[in-house]
C-alpha atoms as a PDB file:
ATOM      1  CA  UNK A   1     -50.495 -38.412  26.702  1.00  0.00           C
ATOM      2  CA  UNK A   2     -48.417 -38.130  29.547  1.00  0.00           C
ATOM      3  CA  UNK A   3     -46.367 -41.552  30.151  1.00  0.00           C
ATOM      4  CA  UNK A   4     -46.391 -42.108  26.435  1.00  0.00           C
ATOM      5  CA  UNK A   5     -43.279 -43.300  25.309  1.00  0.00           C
ATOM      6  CA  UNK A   6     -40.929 -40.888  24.137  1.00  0.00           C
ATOM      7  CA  UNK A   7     -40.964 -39.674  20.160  1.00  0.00           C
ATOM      8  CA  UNK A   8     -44.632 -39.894  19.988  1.00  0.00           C
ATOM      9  CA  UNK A   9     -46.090 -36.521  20.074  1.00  0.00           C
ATOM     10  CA  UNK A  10     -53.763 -52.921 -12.824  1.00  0.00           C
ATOM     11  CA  UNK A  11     -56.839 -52.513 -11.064  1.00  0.00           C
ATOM     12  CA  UNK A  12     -58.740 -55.722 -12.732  1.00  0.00           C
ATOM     13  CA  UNK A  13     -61.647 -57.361 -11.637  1.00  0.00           C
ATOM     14  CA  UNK A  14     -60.648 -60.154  -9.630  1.00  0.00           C
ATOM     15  CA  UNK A  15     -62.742 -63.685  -9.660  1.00  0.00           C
ATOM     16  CA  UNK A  16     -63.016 -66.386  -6.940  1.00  0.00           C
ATOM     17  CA  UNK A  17     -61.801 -70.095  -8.708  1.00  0.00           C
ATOM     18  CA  UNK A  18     -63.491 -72.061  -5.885  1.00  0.00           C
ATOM     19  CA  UNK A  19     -66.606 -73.266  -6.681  1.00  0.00           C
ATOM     20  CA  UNK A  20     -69.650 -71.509  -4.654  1.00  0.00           C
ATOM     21  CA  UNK A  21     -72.200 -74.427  -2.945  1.00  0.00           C
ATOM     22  CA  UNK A  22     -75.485 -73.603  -0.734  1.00  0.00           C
ATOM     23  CA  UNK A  23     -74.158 -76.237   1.326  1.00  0.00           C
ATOM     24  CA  UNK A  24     -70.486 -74.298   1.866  1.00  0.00           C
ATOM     25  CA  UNK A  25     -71.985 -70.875   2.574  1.00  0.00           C
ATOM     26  CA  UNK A  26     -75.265 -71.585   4.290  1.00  0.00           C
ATOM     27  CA  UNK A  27     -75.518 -68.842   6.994  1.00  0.00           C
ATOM     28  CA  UNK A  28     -77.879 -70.955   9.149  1.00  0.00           C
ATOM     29  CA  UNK A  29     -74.553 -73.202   9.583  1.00  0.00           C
ATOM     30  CA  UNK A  30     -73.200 -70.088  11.711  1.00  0.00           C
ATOM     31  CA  UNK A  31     -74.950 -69.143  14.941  1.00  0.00           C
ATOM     32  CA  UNK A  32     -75.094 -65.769  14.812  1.00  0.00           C
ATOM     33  CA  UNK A  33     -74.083 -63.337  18.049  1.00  0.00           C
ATOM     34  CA  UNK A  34     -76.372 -61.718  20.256  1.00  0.00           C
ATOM     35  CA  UNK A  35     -76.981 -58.178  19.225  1.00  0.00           C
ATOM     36  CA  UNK A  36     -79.578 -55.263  19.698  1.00  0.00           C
ATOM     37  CA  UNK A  37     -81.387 -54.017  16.467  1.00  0.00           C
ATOM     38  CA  UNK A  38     -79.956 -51.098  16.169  1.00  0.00           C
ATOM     39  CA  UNK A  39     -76.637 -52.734  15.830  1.00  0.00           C
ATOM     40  CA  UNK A  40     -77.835 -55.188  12.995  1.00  0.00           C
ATOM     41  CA  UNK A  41     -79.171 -52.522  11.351  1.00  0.00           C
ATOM     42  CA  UNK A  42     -76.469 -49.832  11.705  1.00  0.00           C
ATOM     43  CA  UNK A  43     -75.753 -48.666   8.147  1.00  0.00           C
ATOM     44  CA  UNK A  44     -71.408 -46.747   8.566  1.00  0.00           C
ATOM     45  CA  UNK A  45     -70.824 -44.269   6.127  1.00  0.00           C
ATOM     46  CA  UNK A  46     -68.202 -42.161   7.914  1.00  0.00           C
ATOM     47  CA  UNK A  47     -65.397 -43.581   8.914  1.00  0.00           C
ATOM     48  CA  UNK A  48     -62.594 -41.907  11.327  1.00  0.00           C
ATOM     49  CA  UNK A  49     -59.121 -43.505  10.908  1.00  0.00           C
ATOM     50  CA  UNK A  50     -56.638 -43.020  13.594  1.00  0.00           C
ATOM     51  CA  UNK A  51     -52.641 -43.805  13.079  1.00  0.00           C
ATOM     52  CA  UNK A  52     -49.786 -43.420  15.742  1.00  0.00           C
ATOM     53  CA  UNK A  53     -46.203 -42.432  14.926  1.00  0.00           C
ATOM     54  CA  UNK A  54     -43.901 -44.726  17.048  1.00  0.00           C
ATOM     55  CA  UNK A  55     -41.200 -43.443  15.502  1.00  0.00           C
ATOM     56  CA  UNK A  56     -39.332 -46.950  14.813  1.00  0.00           C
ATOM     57  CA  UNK A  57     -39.627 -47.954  18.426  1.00  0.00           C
ATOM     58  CA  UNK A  58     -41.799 -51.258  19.100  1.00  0.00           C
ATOM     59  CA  UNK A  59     -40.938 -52.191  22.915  1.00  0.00           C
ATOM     60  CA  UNK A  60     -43.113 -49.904  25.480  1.00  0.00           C
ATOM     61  CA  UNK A  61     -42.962 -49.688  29.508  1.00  0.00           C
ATOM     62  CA  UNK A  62     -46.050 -47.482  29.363  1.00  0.00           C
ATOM     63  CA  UNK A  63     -49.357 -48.776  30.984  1.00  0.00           C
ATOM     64  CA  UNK A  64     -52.154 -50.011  29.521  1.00  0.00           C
ATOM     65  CA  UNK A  65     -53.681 -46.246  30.636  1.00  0.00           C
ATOM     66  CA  UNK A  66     -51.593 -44.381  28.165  1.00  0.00           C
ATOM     67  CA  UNK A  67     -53.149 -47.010  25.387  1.00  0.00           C
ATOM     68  CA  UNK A  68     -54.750 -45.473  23.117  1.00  0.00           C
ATOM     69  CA  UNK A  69     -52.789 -42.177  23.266  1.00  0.00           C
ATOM     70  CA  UNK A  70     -55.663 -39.212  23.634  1.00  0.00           C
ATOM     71  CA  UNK A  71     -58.406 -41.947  23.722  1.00  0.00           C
ATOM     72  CA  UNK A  72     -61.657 -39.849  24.501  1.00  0.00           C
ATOM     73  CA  UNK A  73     -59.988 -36.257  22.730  1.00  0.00           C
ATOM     74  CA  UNK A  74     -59.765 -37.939  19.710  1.00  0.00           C
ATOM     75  CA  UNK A  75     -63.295 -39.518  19.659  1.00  0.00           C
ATOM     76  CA  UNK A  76     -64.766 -35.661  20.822  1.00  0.00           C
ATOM     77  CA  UNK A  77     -62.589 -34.346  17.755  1.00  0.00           C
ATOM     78  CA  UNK A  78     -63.993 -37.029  14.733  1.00  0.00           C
ATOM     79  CA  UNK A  79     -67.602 -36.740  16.657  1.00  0.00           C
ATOM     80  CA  UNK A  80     -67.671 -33.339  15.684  1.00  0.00           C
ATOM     81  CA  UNK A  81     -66.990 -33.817  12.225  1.00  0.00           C
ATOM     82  CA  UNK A  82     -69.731 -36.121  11.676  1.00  0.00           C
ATOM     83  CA  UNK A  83     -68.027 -39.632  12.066  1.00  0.00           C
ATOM     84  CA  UNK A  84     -69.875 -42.582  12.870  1.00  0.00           C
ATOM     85  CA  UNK A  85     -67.151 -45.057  13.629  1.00  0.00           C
ATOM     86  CA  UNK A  86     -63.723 -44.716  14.534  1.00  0.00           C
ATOM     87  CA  UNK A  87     -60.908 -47.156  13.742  1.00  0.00           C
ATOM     88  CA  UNK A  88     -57.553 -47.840  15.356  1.00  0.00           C
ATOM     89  CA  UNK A  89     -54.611 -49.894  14.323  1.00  0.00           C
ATOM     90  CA  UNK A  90     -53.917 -52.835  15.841  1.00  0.00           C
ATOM     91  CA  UNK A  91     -50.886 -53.224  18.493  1.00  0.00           C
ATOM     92  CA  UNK A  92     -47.646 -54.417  17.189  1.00  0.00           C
ATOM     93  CA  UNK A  93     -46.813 -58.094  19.026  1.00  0.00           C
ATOM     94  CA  UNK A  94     -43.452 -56.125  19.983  1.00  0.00           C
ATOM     95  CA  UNK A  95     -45.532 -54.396  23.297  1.00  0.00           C
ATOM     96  CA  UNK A  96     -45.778 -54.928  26.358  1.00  0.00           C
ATOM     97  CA  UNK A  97     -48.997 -53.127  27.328  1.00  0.00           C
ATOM     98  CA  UNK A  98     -51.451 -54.883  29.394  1.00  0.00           C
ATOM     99  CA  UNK A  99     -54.028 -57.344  27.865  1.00  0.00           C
ATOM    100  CA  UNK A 100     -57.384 -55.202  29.352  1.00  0.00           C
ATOM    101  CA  UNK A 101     -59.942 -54.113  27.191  1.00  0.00           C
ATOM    102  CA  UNK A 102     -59.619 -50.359  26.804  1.00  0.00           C
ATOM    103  CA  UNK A 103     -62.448 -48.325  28.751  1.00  0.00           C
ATOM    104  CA  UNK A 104     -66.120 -47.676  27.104  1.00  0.00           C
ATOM    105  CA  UNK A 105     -66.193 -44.505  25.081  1.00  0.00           C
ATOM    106  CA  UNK A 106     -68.501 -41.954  26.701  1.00  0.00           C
ATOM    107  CA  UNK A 107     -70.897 -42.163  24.657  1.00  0.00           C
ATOM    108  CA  UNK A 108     -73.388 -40.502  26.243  1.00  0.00           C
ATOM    109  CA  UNK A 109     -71.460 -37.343  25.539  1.00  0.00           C
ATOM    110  CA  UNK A 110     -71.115 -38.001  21.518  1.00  0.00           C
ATOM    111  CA  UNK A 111     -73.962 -37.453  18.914  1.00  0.00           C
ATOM    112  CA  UNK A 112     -72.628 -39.081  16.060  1.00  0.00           C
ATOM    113  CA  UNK A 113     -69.793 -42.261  16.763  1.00  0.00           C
ATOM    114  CA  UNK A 114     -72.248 -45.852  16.730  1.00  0.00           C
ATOM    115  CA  UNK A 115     -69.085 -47.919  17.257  1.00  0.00           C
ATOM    116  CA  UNK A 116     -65.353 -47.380  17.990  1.00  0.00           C
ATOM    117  CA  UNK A 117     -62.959 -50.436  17.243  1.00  0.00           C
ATOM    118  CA  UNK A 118     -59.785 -50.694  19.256  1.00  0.00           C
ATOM    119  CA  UNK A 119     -56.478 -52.541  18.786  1.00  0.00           C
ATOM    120  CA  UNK A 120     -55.666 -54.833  22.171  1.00  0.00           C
ATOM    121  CA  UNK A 121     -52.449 -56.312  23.668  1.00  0.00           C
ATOM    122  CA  UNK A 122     -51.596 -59.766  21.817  1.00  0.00           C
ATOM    123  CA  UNK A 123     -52.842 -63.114  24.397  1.00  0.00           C
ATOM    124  CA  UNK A 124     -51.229 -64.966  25.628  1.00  0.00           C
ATOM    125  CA  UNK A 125     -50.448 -67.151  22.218  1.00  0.00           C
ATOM    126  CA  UNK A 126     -49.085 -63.510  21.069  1.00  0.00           C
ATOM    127  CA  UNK A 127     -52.434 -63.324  18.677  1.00  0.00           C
ATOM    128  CA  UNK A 128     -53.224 -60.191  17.743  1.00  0.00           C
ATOM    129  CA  UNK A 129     -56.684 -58.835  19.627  1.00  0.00           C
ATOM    130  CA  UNK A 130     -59.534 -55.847  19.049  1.00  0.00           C
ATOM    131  CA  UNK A 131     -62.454 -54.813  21.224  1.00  0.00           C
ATOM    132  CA  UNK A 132     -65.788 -53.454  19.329  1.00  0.00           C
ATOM    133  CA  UNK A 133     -67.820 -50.923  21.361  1.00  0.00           C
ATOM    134  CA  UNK A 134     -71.245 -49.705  20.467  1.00  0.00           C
ATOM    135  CA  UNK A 135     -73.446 -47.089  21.483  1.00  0.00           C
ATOM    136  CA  UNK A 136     -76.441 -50.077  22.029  1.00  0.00           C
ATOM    137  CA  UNK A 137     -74.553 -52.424  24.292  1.00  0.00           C
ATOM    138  CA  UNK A 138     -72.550 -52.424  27.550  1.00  0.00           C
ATOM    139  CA  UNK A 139     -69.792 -54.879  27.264  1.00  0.00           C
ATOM    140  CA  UNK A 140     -67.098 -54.663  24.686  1.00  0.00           C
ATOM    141  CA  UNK A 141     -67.287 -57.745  21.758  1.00  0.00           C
ATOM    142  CA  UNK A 142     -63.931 -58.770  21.757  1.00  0.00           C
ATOM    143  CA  UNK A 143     -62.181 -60.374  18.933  1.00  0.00           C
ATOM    144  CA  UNK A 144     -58.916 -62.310  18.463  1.00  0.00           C
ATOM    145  CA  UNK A 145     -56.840 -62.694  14.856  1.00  0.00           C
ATOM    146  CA  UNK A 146     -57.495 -65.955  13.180  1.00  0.00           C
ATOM    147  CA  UNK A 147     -54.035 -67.683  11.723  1.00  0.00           C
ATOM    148  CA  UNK A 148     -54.270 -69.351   8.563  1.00  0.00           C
ATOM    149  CA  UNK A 149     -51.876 -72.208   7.456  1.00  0.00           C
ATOM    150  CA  UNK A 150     -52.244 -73.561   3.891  1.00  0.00           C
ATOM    151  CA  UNK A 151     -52.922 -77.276   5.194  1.00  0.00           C
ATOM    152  CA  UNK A 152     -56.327 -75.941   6.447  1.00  0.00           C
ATOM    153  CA  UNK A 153     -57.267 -74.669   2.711  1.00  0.00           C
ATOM    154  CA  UNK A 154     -58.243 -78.928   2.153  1.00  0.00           C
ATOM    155  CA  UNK A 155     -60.645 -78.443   5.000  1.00  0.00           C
ATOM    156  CA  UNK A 156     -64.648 -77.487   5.137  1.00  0.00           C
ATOM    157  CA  UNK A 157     -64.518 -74.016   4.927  1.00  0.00           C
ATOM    158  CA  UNK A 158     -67.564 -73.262   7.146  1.00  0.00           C
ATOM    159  CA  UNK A 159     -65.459 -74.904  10.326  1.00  0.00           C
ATOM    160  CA  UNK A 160     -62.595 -72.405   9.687  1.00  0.00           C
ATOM    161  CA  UNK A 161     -64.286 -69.197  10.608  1.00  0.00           C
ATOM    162  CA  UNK A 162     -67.210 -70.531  12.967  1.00  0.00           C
ATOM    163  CA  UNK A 163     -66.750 -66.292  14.250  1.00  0.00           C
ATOM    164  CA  UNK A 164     -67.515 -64.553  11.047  1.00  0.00           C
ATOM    165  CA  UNK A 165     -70.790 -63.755  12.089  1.00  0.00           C
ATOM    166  CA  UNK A 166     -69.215 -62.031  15.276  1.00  0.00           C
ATOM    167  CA  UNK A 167     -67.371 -59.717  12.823  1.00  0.00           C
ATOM    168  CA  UNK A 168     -70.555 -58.065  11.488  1.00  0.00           C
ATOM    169  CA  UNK A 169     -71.497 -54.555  12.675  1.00  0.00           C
ATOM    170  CA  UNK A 170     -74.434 -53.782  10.296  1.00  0.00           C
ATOM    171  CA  UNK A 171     -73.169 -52.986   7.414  1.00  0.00           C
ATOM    172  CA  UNK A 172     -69.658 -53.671   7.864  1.00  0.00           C
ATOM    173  CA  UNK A 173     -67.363 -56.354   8.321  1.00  0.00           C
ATOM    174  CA  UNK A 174     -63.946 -56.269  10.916  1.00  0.00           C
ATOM    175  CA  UNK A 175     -61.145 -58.364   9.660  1.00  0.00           C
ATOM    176  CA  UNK A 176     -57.463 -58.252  10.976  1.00  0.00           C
ATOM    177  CA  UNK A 177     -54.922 -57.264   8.482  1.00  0.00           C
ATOM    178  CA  UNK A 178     -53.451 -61.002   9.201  1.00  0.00           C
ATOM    179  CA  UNK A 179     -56.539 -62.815   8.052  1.00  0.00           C
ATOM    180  CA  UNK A 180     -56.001 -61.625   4.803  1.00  0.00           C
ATOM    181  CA  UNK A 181     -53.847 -64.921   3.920  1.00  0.00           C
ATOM    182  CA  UNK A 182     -56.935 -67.311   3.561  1.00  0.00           C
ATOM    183  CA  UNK A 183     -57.001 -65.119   0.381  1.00  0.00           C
ATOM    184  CA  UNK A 184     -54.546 -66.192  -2.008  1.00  0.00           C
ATOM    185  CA  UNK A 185     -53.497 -63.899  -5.431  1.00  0.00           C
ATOM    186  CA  UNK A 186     -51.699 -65.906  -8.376  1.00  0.00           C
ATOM    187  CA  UNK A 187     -49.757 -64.053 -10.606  1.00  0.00           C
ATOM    188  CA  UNK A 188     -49.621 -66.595 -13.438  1.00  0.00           C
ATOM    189  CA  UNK A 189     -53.599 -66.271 -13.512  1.00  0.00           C
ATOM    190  CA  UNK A 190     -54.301 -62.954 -12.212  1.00  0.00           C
ATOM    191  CA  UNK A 191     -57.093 -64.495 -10.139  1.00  0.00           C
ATOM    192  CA  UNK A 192     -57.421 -64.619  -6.200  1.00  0.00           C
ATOM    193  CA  UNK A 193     -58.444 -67.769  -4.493  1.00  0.00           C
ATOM    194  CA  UNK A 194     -61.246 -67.214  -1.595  1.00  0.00           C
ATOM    195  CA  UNK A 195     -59.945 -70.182   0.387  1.00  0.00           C
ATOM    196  CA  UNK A 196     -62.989 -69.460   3.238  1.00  0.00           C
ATOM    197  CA  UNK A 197     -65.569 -68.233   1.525  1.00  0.00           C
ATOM    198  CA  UNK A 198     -65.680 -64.812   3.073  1.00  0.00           C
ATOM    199  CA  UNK A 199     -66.993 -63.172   0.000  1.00  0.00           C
ATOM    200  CA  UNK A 200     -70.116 -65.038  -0.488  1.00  0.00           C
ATOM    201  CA  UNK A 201     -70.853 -64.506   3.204  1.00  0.00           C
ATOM    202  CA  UNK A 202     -69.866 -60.918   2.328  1.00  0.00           C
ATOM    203  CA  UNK A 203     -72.839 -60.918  -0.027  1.00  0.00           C
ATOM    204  CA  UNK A 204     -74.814 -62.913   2.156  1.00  0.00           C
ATOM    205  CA  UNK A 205     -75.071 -60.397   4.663  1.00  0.00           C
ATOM    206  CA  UNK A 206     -74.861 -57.487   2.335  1.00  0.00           C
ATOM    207  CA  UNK A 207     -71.853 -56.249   3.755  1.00  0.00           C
ATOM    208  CA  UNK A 208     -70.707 -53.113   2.096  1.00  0.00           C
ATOM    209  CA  UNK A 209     -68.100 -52.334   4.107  1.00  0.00           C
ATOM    210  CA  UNK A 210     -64.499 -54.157   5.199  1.00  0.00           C
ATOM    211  CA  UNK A 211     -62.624 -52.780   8.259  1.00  0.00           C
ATOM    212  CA  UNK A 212     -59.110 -53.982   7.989  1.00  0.00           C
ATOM    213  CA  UNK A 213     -56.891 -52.604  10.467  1.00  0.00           C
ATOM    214  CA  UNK A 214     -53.216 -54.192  10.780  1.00  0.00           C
ATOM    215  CA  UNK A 215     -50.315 -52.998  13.245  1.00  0.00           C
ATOM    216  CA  UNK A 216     -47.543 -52.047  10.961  1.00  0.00           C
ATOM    217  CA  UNK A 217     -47.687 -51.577   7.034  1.00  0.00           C
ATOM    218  CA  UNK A 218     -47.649 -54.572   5.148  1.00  0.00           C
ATOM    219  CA  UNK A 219     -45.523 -54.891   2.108  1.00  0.00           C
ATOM    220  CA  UNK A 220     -46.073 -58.072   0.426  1.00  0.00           C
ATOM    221  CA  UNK A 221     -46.950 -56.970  -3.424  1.00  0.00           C
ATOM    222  CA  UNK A 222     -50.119 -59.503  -3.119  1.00  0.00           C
ATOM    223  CA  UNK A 223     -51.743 -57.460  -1.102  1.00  0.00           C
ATOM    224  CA  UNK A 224     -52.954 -54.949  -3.485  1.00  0.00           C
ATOM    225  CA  UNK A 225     -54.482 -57.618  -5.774  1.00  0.00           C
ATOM    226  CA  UNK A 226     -56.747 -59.421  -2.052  1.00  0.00           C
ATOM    227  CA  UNK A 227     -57.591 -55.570  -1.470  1.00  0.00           C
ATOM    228  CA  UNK A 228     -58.883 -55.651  -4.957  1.00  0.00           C
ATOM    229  CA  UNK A 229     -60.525 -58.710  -5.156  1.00  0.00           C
ATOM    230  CA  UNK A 230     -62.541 -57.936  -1.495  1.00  0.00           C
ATOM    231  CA  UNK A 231     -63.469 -54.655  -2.829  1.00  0.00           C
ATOM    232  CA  UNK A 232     -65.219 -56.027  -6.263  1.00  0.00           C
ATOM    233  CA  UNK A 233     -67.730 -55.244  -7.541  1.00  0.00           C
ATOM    234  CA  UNK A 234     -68.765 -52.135  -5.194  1.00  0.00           C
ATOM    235  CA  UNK A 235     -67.439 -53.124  -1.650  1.00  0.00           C
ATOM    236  CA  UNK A 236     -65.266 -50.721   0.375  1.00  0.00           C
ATOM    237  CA  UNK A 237     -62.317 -52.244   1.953  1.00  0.00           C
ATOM    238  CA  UNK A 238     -60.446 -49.975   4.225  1.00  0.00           C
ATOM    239  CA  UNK A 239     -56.680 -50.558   6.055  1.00  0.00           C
ATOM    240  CA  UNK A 240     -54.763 -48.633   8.112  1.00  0.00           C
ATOM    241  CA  UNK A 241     -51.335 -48.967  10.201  1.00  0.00           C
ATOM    242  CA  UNK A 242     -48.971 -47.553  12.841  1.00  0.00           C
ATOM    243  CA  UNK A 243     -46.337 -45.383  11.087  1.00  0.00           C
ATOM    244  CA  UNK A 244     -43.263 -46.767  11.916  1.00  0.00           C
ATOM    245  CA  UNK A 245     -44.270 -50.031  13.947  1.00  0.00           C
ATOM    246  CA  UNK A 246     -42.154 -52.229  11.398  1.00  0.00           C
ATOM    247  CA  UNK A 247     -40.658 -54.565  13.901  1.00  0.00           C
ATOM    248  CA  UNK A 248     -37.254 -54.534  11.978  1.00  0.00           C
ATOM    249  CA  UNK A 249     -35.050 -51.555  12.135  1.00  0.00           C
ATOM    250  CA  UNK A 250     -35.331 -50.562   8.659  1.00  0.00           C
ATOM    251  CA  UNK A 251     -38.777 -48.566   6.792  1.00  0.00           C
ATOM    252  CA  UNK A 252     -37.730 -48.488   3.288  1.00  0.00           C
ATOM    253  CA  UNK A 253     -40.949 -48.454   1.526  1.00  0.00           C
ATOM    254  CA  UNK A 254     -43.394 -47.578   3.781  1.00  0.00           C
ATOM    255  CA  UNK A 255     -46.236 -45.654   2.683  1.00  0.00           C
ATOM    256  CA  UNK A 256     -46.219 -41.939   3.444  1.00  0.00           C
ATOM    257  CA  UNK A 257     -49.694 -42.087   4.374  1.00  0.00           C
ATOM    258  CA  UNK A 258     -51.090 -44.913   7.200  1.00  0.00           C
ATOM    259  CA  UNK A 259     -54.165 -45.547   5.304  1.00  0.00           C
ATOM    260  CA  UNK A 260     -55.566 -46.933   2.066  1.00  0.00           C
ATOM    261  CA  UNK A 261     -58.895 -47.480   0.575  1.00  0.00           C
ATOM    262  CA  UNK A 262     -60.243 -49.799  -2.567  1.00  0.00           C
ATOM    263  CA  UNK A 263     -64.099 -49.595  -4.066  1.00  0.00           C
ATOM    264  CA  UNK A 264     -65.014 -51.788  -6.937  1.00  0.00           C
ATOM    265  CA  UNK A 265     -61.459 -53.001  -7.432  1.00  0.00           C
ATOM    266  CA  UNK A 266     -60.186 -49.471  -7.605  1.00  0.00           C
ATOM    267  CA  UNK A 267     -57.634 -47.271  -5.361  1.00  0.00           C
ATOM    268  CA  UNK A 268     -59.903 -44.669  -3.772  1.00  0.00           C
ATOM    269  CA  UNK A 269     -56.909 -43.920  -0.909  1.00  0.00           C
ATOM    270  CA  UNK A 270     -57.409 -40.360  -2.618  1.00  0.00           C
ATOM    271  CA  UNK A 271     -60.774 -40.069  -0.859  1.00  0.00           C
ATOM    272  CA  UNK A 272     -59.398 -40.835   2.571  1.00  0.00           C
ATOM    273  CA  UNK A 273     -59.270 -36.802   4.017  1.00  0.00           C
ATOM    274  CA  UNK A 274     -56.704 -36.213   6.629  1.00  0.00           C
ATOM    275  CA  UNK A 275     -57.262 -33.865   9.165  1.00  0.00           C
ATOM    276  CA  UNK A 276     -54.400 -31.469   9.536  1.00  0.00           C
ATOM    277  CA  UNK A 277     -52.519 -31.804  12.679  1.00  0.00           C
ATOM    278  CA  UNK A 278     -53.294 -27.848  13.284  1.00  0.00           C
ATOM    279  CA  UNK A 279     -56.912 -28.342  13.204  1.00  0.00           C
ATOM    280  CA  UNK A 280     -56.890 -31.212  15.233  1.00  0.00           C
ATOM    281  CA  UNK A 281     -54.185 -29.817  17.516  1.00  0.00           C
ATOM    282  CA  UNK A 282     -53.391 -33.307  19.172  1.00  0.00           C
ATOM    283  CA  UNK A 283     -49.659 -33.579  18.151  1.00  0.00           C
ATOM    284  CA  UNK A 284     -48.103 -34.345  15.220  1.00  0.00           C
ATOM    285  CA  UNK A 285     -47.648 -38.361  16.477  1.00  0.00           C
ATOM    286  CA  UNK A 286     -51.330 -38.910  16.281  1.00  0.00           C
ATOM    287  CA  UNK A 287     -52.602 -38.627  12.509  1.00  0.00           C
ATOM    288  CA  UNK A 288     -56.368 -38.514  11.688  1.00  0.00           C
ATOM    289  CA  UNK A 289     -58.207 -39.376   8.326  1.00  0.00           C
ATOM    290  CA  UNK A 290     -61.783 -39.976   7.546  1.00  0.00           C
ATOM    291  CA  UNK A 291     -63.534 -41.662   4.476  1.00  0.00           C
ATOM    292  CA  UNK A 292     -66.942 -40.644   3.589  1.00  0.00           C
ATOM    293  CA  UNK A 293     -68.161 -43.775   1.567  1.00  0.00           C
ATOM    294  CA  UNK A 294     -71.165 -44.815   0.082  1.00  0.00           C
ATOM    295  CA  UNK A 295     -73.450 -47.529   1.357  1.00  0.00           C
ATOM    296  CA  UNK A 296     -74.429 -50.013  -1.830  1.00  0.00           C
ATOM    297  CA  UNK A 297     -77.920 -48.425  -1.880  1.00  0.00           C
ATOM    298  CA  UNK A 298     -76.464 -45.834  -3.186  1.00  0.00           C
ATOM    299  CA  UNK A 299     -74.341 -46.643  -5.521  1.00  0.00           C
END
């Protein structure tokens, strides 16, 4: 961690008003990405969260080497406890970390991690980026954050996320915390508007699973409700942060814990386990969590 910078050490139902065609959510309208079976067929149950403390400060000089912080220590640590996928937060915009994709996990010396997803350096249109790695493939799948504008609500909805079919790692689905505004929430109605149909491809593909990383906590009060509404009727949508990455000086607000968790339109964050800083012995800067949830099967 050397070269780090310094500090770090009403739960209702919710209903799509959109109508649903065959013609709108088609999957044979997407071409789906090249992938071994054991990928499309990878069922995640155990998820390992991992959260930085950058202690207010947004603006690094550090290389892209010291990103993530204790990279392949924590993967042997969450390995050990039985997780099968570990998920980082994305990179505040604020950084100036270099835009490579971070290095292949050694997998040949875990048992249980399939896939570890990694927050990236922003491009060079300061998008927000993440790199997938399996266990079955050599080459990271990288992905970049989609930007929503309400003028492109009017539009087809199956030409404004031609990649959703990149997103899918068996039974889960990756989607940047900023993505999260094709969903809209209306207080006067209660109801959330799926402006891309993402949930009927959600069903679709019998995703069970949402991984939903963002860079810094997000307080706009909507999002509860678009957590809810992706989580119903027995989906698991899971989000974590950065502590401290708020790119204003002020954290009034902010969560104690970097993590949350809904299930069937309910707060499960109670679920999410974190691993005490003594057991993991990795400093009190990095935080670790992991949610045990249940695959639809089994519900």
């Amino acid at each position: 961690m050397e070269g780090l910078v310094s500090g770090m050490a009403d739960s209702t139902r919710q209903v799509t008003q959109r109508s649903t065609s065959d013609t709108d959510v088609r999957l044979g309208r997407f071409a789906p990405p090249e992938v071994s079976p054991a990928e499309a067929s990878a069922v995640l149950r155990r998820i390992g969260l991992v959260s930085y403390d950058f202690s207010g400060k947004t603006t690094f000089s550090t290389s892209s080497a010291d990103w993530p912080p204790a990279y392949h220590e924590i993967h042997s640590f969450l390995d050990g406890v039985g997780c099968d996928a570990v998920v980082y937060p994305l990179l505040p915009v604020e950084t100036s970390f270099a835009s490579e994709v971070p290095e292949r996990p050694a997998f040949e010396e875990l048992r249980a991690i399939r896939y570890v997803y990694v927050g990236m350096a922003p491009d060079a249109q300061g998008r927000r980026r993440a790199s997938a790695w399996s266990r079955d493939t050599a080459e990271a799948r990288v992905m970049t954050e989609r930007a929503f504008t309400k003028h492109e609500f009017s539009k087809e909805p199956a030409s404004m996320l031609p990649e959703l079919p990149d997103r899918v790692f068996g039974n889960a689905f990756f989607l940047f915390a900023g993505e999260m505004n094709a969903i809209t929430y209306q207080r006067s109605t209660g109801t959330s508007v799926d402006h891309i149909r993402l949930v009927p491809f959600l069903e679709e593909r019998r995703i069970s699973m949402v991984l939903n990383p963002a860079s810094f906590y997000m307080r706009r009060w909507q999002t509860k409700f678009k957590r809810q509404f992706l989580s119903d009727p027995d989906r698991t949508i899971i989000t974590l942060w950065n502590k401290k990455a708020w790119p204003k000086p002020e954290f009034v607000g902010e969560a104690s814990r970097p993590w949350t968790a809904y299930r069937g339109g309910e707060d499960i964050t109670s679920e999410i386990v974190e691993i005490p800083t003594e057991t993991h012995g990795l400093g009190a800067a990095i935080r670790l969590a992991m949610l045990v949830s249940r695959d639809r099967e089994e519900a």
